[in-house]
N, C-alpha and C. Protein backbone atom coordinates (compact mmCIF):
# COMPACT_ATOMS: atom_id res chain seq x y z
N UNK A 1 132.88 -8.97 64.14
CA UNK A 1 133.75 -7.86 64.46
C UNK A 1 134.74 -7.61 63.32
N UNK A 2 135.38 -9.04 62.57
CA UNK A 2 136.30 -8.50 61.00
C UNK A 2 135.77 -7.92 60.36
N UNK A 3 134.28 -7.87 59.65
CA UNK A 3 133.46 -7.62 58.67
C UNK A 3 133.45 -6.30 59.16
N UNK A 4 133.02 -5.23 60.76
CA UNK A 4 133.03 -4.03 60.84
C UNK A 4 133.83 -3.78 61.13
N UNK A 5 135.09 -3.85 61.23
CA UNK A 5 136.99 -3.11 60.92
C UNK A 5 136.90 -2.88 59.06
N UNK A 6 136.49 -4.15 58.48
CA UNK A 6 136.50 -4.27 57.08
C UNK A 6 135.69 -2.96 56.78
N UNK A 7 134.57 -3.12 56.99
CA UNK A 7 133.71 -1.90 56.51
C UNK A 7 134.36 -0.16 56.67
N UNK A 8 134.90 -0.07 57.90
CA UNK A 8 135.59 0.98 58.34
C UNK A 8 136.45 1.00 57.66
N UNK A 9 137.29 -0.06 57.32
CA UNK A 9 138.81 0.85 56.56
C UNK A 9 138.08 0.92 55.01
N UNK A 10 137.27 0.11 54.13
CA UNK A 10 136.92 0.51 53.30
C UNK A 10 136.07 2.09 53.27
N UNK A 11 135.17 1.79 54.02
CA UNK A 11 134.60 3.27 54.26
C UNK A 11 135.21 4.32 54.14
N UNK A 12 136.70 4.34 54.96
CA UNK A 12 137.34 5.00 55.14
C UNK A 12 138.68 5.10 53.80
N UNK A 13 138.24 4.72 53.09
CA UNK A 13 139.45 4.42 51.48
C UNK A 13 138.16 5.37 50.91
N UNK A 14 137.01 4.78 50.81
CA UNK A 14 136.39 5.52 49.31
C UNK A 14 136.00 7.19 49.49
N UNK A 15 136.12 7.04 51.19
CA UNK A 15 136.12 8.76 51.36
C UNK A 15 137.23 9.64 51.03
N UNK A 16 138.44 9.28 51.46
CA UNK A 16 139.48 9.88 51.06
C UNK A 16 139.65 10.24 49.23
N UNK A 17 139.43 8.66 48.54
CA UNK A 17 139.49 8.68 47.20
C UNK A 17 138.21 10.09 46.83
N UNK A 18 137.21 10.21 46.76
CA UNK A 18 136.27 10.86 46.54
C UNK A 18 136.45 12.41 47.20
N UNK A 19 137.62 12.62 48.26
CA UNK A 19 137.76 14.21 48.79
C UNK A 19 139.02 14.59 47.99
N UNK A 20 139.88 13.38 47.15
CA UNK A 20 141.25 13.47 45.91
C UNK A 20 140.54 14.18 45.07
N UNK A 21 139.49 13.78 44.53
CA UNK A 21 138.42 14.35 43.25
C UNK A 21 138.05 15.35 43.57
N UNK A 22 137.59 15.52 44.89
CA UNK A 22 136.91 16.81 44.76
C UNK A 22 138.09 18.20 44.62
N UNK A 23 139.50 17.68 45.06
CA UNK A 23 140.34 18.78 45.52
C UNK A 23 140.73 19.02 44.05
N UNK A 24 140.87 17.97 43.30
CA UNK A 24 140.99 17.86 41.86
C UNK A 24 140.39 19.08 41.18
N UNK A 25 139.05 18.80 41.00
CA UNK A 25 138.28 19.53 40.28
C UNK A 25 138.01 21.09 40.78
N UNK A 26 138.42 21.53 41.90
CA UNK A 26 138.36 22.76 42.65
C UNK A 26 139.49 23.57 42.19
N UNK A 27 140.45 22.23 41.77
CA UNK A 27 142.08 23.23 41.32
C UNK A 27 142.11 23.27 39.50
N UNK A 28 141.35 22.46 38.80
CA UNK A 28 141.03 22.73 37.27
C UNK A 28 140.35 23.54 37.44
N UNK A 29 139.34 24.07 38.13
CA UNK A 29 138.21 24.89 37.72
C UNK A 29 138.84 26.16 38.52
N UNK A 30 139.66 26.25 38.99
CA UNK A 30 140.75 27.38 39.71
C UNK A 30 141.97 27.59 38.36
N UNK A 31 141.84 27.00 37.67
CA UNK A 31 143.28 27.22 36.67
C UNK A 31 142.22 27.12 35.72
N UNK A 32 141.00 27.14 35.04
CA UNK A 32 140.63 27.21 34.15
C UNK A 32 139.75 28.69 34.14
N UNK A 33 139.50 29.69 35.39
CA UNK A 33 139.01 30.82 35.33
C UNK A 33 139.82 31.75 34.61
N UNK A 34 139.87 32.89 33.72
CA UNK A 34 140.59 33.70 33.57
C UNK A 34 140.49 35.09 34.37
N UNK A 35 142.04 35.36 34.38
CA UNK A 35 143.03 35.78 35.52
C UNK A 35 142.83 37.58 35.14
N UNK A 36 141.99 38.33 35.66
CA UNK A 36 141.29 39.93 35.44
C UNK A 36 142.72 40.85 35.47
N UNK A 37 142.97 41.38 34.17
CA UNK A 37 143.85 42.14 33.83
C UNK A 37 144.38 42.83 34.96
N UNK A 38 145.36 43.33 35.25
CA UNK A 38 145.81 44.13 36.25
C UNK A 38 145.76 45.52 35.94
N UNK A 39 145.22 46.74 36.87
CA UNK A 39 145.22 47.69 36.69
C UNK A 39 146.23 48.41 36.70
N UNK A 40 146.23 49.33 35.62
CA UNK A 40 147.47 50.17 35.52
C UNK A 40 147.87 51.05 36.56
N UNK A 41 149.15 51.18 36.88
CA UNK A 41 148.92 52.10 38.23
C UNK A 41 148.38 53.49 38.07
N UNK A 42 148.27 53.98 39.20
CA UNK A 42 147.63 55.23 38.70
C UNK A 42 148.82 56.43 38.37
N UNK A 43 148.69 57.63 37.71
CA UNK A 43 149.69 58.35 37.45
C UNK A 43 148.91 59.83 37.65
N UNK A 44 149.28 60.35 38.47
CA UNK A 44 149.29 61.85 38.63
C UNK A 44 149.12 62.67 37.62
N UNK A 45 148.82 64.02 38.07
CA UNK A 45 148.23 64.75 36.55
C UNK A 45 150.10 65.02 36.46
N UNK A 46 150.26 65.71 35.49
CA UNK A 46 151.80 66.52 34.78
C UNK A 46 151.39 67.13 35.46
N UNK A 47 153.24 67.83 36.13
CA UNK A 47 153.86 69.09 36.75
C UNK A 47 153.93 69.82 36.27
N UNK A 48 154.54 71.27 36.94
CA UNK A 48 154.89 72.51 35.81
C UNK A 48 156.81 71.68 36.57
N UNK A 49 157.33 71.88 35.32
CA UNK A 49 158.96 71.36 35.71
C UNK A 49 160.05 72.70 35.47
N UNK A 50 160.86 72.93 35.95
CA UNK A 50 161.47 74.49 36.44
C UNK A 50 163.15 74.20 36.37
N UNK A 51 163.74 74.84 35.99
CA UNK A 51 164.85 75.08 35.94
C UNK A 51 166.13 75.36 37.16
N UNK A 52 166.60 74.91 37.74
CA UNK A 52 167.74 75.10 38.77
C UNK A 52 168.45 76.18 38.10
N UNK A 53 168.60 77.56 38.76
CA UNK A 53 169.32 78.58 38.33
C UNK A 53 170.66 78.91 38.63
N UNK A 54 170.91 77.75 39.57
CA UNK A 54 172.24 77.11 39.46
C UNK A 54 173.21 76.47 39.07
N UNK A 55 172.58 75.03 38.65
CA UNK A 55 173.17 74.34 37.94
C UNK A 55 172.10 73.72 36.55
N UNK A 56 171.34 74.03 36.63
CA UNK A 56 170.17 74.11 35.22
C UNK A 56 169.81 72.19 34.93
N UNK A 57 169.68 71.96 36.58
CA UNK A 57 168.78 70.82 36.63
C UNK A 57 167.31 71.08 36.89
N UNK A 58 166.45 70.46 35.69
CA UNK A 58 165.16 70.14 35.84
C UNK A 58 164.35 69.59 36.67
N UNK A 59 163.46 70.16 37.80
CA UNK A 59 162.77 69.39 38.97
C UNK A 59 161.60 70.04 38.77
N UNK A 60 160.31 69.10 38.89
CA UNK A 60 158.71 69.29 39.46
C UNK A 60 158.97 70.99 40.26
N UNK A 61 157.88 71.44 39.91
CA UNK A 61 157.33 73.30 40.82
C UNK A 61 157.25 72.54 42.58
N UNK A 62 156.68 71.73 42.64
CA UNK A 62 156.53 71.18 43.78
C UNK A 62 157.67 70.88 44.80
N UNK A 63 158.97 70.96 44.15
CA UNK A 63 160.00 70.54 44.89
C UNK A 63 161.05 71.68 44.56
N UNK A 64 160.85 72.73 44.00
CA UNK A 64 161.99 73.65 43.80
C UNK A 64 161.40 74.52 45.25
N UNK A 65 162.57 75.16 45.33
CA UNK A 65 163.14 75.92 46.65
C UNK A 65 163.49 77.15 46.05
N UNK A 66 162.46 78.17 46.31
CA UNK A 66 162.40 80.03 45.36
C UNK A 66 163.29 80.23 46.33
N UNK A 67 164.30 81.09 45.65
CA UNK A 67 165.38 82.43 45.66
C UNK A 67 165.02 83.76 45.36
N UNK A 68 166.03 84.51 45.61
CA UNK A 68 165.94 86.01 45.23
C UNK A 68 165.90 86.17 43.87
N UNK A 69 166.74 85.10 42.99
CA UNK A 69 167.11 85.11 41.41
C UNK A 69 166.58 83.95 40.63
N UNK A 70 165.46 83.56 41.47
CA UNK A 70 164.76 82.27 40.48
C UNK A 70 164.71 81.03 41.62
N UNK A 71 164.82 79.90 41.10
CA UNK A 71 164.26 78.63 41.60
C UNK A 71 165.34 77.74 41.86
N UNK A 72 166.02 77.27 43.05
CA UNK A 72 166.58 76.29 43.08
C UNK A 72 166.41 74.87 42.96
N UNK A 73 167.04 73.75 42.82
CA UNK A 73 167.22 71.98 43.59
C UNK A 73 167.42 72.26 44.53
N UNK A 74 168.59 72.78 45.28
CA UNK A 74 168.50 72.78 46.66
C UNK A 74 168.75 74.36 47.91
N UNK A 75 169.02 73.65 48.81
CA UNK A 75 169.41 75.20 49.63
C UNK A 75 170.81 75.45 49.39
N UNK A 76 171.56 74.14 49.18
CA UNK A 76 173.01 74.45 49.06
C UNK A 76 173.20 75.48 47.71
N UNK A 77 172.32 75.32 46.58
CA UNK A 77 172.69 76.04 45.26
C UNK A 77 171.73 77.56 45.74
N UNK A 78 170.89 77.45 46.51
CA UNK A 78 170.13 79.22 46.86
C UNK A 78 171.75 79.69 47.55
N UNK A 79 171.97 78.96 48.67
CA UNK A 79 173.01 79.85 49.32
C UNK A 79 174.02 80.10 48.49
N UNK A 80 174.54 79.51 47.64
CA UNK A 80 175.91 79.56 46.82
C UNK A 80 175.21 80.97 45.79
N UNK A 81 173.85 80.64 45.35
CA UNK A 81 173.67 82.17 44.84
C UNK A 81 173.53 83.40 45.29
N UNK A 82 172.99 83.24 46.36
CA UNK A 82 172.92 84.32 47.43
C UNK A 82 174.76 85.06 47.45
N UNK A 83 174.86 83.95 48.11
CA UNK A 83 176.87 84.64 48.16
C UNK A 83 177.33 85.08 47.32
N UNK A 84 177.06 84.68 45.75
CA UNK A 84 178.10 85.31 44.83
C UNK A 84 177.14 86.53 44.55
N UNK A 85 176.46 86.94 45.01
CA UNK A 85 175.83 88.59 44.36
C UNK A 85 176.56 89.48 44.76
């Protein structure tokens, strides 16, 4: 009955030692792959960019707000032009 406890805890040593190695070599051969460039993000085509006829800030066609007298940034600068006519 000593001799098979003996066998078991040895058994049980050279497995562990031998699953150290294997975790070993799974993490060199994990740090020895090279690492695939990262892609650049992507970037949209160019805007047409427009003039605030208010205060002559530059914004994307996509985000100006048309007036009676051209293109605003916002509604606050359409209404302020609107009023002073």
């Amino acid at each position: 009955m000593k001799y098979l406890l003996v066998f078991i805890v040895l058994f049980i040593a050279i497995w562990l030692f031998r699953k150290g190695q294997r975790e070993e070599e799974r993490e060199a051969a994990r740090k020895a792959r090279p690492v695939p460039p990262k892609a650049p993000p992507a970037v949209g085509a160019p805007q047409a960019m427009l003039r605030c006829a208010q205060c002559g800030l530059h914004l994307p066609a996509t985000d100006a707000i048309a007036g009676p007298d051209g293109v605003y940034c916002s509604v606050a600068h359409r209404r302020a032009a609107e009023s002073a006519r």
